[in-house]
Protein backbone atom coordinates (compact mmCIF):
# COMPACT_ATOMS: atom_id res chain seq x y z
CA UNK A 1 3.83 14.30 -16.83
CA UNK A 2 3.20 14.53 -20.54
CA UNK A 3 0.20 13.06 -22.39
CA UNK A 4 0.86 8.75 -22.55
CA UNK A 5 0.50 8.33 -26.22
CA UNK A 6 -0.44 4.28 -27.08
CA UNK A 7 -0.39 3.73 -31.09
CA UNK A 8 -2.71 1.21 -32.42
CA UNK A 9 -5.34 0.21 -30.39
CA UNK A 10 -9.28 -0.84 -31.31
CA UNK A 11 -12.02 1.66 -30.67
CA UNK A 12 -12.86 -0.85 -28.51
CA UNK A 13 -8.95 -0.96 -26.73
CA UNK A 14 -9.37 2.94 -26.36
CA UNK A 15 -12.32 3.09 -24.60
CA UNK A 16 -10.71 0.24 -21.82
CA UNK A 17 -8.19 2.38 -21.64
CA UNK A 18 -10.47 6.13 -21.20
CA UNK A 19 -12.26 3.91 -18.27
CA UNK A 20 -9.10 2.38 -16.47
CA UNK A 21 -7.18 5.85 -16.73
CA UNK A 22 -9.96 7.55 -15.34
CA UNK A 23 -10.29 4.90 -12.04
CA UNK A 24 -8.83 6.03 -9.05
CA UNK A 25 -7.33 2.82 -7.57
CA UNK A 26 -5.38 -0.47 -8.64
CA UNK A 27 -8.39 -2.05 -6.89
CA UNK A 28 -11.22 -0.32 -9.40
CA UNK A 29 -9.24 -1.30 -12.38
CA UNK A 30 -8.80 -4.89 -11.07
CA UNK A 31 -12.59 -4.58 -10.54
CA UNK A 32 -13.38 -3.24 -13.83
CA UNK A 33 -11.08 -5.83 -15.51
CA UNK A 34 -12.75 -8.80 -13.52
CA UNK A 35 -16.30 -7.55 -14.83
CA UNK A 36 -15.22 -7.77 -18.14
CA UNK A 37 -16.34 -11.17 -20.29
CA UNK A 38 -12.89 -13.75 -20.70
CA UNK A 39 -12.32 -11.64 -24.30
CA UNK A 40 -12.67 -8.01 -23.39
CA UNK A 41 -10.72 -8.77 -20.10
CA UNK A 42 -7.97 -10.37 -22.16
CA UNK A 43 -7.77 -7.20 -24.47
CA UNK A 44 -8.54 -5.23 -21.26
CA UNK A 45 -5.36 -6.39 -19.11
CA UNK A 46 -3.00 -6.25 -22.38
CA UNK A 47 -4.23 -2.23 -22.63
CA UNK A 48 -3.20 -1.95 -18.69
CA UNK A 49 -0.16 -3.37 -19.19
CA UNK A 50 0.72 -1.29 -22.00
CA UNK A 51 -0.24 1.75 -20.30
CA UNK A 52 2.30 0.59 -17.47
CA UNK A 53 4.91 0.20 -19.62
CA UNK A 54 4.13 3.85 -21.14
CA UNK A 55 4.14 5.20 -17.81
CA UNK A 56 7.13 3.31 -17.04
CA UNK A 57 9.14 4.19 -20.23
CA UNK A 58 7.64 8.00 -19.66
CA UNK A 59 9.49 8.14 -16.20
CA UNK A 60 12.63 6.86 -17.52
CA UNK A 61 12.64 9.59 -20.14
CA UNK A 62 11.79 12.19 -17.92
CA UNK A 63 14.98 10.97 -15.62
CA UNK A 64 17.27 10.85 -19.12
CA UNK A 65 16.57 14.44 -19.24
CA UNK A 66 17.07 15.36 -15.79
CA UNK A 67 20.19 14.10 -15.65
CA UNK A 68 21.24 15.26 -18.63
CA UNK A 69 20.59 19.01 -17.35
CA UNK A 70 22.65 18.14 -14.20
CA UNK A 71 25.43 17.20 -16.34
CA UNK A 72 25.20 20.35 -18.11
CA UNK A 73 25.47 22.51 -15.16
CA UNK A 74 28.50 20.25 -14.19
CA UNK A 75 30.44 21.31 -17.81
C-alpha cells in the first residue's frame, strides 16, 4: 500500500494521527481515543475516521487499477 496522504490537519490532528497509525489494535486506538479530554477525543475520532476513509478510498483505487490491467490482457 502507498503512503495515506490526509491534507489539512492541525499539528495537533497530525500527531493523533502519528500515535493511532502507529497502535497495533482497534482496541489501543479506542483506548488512546477514550484517554483523550472530550476536545482532543472529538478531533481525535474525526482524524480516525478520516484515515478510514483514506484507507478505504486507497483500496478502491488499488482495485480500479487491477481491474483495469485484467481488462487489458483481455483486449
Amino acid at each position: 500500500m502507498s503512503n495515506i496522504v490526509i491534507e489539512g490537519l492541525s499539528k495537533k490532528q497530525r500527531l493523533f494521527a502519528d500515535i493511532m497509525w502507529s497502535l497495533d489494535s482497534t482496541d489501543q486506538v479506542t483506548t488512546f481515543i477514550r484517554s483523550l479530554p472530550k476536545k482532543d477525543r472529538e478531533q481525535a475520532q474525526v482524524v480516525c475516521e478520516l484515515m478510514i476513509l483514506a484507507c478505504i478510498d486507497e483500496v478502491d483505487s488499488v482495485e480500479d487499477s487491477t481491474v483495469d490491467l485484467i481488462n487489458s490482457f483481455k483486449e
